[in-house]
PDB file of N, CA and C in Angstrom:
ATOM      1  N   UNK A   1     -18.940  -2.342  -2.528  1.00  0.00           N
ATOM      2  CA  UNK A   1     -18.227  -1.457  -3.424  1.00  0.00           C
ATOM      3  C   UNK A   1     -16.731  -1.718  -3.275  1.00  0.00           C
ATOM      4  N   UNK A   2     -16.177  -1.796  -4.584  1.00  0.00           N
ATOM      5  CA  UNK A   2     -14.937  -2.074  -4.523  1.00  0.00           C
ATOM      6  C   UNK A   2     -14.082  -1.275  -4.739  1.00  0.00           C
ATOM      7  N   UNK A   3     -13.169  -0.648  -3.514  1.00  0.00           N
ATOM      8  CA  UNK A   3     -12.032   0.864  -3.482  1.00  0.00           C
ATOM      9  C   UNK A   3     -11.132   0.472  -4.969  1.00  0.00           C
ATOM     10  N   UNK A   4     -10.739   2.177  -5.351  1.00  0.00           N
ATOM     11  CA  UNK A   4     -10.478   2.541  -6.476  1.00  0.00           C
ATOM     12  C   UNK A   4      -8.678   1.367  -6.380  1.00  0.00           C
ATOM     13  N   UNK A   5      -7.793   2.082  -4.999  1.00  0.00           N
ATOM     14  CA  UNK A   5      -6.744   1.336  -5.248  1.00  0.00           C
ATOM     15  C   UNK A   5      -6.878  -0.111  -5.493  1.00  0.00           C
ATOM     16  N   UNK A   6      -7.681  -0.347  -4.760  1.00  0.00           N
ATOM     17  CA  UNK A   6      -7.163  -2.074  -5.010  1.00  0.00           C
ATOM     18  C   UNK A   6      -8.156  -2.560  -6.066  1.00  0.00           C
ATOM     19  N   UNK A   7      -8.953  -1.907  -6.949  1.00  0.00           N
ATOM     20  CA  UNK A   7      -9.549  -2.399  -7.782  1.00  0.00           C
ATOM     21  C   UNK A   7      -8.127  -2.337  -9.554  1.00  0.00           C
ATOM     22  N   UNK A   8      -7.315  -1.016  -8.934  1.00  0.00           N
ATOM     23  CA  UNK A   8      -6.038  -0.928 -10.176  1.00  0.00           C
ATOM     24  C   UNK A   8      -5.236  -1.865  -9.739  1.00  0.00           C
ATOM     25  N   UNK A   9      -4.876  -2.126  -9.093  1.00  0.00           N
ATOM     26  CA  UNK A   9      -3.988  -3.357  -8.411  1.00  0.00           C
ATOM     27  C   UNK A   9      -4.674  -4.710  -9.243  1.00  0.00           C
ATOM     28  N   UNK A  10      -5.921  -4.929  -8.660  1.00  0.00           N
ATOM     29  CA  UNK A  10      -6.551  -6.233  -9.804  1.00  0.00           C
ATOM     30  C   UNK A  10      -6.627  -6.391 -10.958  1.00  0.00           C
ATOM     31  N   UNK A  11      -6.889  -4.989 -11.544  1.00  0.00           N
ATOM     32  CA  UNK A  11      -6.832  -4.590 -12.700  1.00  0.00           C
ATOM     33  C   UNK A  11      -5.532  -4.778 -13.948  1.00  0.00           C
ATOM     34  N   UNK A  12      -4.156  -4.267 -13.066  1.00  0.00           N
ATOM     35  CA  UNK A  12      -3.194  -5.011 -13.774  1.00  0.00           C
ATOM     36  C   UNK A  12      -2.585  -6.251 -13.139  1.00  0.00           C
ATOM     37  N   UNK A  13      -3.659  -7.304 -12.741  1.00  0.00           N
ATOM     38  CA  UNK A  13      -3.371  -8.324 -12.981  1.00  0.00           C
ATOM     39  C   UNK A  13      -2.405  -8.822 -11.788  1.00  0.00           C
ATOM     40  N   UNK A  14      -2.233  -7.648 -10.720  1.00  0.00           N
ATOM     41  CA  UNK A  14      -1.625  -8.483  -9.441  1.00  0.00           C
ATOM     42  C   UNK A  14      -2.624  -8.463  -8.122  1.00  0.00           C
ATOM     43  N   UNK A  15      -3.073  -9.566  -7.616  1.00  0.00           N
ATOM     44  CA  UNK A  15      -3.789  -9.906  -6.983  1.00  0.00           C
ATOM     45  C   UNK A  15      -3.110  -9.462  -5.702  1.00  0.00           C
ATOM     46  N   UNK A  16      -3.883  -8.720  -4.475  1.00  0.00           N
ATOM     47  CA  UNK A  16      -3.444  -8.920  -3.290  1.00  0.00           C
ATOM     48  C   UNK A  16      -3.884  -9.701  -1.926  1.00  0.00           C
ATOM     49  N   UNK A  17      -3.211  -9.391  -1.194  1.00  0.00           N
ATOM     50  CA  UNK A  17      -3.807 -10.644  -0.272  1.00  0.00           C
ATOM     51  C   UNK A  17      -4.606  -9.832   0.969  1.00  0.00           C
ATOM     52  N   UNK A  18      -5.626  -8.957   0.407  1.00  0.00           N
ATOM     53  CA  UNK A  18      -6.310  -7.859   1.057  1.00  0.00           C
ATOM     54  C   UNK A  18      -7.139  -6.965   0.314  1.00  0.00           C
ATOM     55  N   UNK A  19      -8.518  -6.766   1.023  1.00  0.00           N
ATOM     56  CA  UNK A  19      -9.280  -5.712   0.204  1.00  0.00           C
ATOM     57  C   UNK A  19      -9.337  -4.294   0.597  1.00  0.00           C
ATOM     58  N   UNK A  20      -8.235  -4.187   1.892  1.00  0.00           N
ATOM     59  CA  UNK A  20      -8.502  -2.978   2.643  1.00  0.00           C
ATOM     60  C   UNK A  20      -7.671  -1.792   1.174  1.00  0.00           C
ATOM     61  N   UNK A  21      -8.408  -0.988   1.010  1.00  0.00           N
ATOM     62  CA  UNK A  21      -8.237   0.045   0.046  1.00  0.00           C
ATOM     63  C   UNK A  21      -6.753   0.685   1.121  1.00  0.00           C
ATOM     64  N   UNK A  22      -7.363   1.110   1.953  1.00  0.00           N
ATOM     65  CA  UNK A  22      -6.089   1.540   2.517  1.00  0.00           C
ATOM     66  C   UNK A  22      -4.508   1.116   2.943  1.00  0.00           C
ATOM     67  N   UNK A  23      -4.678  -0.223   2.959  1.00  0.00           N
ATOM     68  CA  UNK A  23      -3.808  -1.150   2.751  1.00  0.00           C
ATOM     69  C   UNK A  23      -2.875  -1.179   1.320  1.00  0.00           C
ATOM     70  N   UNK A  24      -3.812  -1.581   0.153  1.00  0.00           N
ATOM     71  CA  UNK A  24      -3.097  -0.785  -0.832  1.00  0.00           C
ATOM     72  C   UNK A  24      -2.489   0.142  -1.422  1.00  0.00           C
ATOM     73  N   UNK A  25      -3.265   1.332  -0.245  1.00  0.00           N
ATOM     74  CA  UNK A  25      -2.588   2.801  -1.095  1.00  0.00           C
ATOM     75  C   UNK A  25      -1.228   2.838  -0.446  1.00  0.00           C
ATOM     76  N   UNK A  26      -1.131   2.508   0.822  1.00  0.00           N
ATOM     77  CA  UNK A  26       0.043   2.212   1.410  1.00  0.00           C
ATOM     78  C   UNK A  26       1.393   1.237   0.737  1.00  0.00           C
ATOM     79  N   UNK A  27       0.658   0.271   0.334  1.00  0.00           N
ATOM     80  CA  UNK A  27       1.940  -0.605  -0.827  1.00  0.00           C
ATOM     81  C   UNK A  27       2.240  -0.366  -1.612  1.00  0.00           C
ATOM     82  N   UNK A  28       1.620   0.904  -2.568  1.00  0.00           N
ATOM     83  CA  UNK A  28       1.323   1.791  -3.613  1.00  0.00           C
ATOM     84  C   UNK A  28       2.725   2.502  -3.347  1.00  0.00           C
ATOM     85  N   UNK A  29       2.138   3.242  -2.401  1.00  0.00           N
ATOM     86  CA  UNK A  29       3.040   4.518  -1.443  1.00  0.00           C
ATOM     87  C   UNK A  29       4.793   4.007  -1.116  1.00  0.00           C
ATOM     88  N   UNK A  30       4.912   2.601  -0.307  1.00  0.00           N
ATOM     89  CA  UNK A  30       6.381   2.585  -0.337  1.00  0.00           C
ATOM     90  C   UNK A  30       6.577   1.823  -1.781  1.00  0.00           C
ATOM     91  N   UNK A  31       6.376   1.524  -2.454  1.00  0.00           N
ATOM     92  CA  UNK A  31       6.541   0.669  -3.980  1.00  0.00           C
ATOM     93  C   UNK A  31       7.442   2.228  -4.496  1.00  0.00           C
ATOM     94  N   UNK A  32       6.577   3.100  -4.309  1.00  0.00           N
ATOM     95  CA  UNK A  32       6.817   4.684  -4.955  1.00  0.00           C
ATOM     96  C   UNK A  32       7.981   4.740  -4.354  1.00  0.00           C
ATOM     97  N   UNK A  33       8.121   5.022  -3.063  1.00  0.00           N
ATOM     98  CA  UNK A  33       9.706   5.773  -2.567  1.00  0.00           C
ATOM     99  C   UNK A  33      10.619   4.691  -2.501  1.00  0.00           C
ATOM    100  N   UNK A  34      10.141   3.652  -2.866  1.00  0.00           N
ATOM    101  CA  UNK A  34      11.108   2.584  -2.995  1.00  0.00           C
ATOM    102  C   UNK A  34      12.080   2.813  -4.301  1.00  0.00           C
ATOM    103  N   UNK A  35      10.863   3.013  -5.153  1.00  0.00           N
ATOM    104  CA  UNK A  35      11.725   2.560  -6.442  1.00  0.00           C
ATOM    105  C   UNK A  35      12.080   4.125  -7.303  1.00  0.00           C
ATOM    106  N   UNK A  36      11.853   4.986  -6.157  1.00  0.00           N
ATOM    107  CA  UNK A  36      11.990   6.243  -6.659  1.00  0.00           C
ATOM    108  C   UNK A  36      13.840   6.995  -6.051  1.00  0.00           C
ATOM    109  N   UNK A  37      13.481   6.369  -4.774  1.00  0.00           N
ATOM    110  CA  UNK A  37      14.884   6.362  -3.455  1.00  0.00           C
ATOM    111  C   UNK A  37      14.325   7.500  -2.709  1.00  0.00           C
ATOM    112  N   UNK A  38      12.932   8.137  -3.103  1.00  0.00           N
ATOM    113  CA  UNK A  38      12.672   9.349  -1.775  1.00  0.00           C
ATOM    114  C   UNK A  38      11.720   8.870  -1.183  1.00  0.00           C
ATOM    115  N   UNK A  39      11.831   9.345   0.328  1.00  0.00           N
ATOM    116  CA  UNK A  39      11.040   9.623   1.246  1.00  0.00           C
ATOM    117  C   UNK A  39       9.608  10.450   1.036  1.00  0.00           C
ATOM    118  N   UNK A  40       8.498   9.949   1.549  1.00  0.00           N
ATOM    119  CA  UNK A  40       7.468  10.722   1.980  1.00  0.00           C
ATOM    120  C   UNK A  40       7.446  10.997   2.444  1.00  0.00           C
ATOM    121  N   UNK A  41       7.930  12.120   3.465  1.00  0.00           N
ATOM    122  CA  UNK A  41       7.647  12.563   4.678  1.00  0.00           C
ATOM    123  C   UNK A  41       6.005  13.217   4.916  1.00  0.00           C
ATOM    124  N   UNK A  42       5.184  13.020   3.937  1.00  0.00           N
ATOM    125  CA  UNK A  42       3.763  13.001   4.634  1.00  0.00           C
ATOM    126  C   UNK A  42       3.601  11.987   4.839  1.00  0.00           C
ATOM    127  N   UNK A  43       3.977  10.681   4.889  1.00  0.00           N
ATOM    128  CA  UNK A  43       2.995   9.548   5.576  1.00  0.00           C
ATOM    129  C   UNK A  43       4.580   9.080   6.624  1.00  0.00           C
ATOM    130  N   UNK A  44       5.400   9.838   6.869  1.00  0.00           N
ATOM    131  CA  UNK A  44       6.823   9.139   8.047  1.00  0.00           C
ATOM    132  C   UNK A  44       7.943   8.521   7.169  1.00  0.00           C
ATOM    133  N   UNK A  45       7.850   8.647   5.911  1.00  0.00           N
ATOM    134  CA  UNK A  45       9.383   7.537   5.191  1.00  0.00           C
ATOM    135  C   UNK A  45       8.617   6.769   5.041  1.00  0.00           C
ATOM    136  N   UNK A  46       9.226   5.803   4.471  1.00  0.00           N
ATOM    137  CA  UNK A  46       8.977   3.800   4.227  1.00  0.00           C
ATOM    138  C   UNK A  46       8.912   3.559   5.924  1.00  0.00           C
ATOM    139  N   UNK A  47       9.268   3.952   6.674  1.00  0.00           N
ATOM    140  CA  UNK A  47       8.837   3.564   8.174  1.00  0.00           C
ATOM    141  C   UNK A  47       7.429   3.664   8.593  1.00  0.00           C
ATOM    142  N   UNK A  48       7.591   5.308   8.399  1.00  0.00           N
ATOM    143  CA  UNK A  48       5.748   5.363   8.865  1.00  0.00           C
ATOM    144  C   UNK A  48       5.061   4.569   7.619  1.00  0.00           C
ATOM    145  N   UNK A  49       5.482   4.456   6.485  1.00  0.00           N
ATOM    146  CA  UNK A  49       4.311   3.979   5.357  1.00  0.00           C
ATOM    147  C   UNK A  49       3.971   2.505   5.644  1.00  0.00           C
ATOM    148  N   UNK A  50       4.764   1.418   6.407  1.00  0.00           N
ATOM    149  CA  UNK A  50       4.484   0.419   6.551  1.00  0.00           C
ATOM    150  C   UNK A  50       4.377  -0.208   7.480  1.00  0.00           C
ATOM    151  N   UNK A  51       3.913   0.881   8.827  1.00  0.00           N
ATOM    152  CA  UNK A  51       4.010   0.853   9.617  1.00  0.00           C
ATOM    153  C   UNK A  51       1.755   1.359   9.852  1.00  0.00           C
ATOM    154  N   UNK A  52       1.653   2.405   8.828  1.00  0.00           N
ATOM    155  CA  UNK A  52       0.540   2.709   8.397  1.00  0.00           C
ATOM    156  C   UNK A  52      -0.064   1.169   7.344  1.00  0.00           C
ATOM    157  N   UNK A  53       0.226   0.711   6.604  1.00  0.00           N
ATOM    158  CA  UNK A  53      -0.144  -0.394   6.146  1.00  0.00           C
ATOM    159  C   UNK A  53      -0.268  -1.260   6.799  1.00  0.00           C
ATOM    160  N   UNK A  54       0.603  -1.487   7.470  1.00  0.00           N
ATOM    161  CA  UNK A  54       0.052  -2.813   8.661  1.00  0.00           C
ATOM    162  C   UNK A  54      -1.208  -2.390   9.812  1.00  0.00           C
ATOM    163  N   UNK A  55      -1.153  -1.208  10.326  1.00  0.00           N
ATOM    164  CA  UNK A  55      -2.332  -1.010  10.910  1.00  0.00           C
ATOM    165  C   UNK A  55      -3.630  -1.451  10.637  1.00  0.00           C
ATOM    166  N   UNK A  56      -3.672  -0.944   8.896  1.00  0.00           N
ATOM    167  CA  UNK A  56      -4.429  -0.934   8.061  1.00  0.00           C
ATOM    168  C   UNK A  56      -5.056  -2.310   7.248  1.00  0.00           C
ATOM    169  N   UNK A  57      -3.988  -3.629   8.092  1.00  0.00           N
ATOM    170  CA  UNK A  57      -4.111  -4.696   7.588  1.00  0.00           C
ATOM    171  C   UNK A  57      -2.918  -5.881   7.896  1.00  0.00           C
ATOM    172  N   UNK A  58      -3.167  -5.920   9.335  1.00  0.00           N
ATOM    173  CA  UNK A  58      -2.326  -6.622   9.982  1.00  0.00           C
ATOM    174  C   UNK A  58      -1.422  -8.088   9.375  1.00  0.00           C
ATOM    175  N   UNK A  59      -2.362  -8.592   8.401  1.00  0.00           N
ATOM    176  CA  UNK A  59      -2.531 -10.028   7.990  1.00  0.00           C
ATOM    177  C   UNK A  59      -1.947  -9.902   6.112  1.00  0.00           C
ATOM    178  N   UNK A  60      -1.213  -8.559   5.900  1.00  0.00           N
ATOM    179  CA  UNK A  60      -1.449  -7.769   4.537  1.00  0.00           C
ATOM    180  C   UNK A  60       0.148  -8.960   4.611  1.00  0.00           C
ATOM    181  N   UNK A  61       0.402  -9.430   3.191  1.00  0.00           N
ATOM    182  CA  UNK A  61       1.465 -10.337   2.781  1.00  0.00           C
ATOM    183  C   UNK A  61       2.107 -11.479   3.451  1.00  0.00           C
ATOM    184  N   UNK A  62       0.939 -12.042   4.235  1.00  0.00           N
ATOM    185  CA  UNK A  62       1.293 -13.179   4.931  1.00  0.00           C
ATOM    186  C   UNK A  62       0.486 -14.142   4.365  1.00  0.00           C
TER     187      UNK A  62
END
């Protein structure tokens, strides 16, 4: 079964270099406060968020 995030991710057409669903929601997540300029402070800032993504997928954009 293929998770909802990374199936929208394929969906418009950008491929990632990972199937961990959770991995995506995380690139999802700082993409958001990136291009928004706020913080999540439920998942730690862009610190904890990619800090949570890499857990989640050590090997994620390499």
């Amino acid at each position: 079964v293929m998770s909802f995030a990374f199936q929208a991710w394929q969906d418009a057409g950008l491929l990632l270099s990972t199937t961990s669903n959770e991995a995506c929601k995380m690139y999802d997540a700082a993409l958001t406060q990136y291009v928004t300029w706020k913080n999540d402070n439920s998942l730690g800032g862009l610190e904890g968020t990619f800090s949570k993504l890499q857990a989640a997928d050590p090997n994620f954009c390499k």
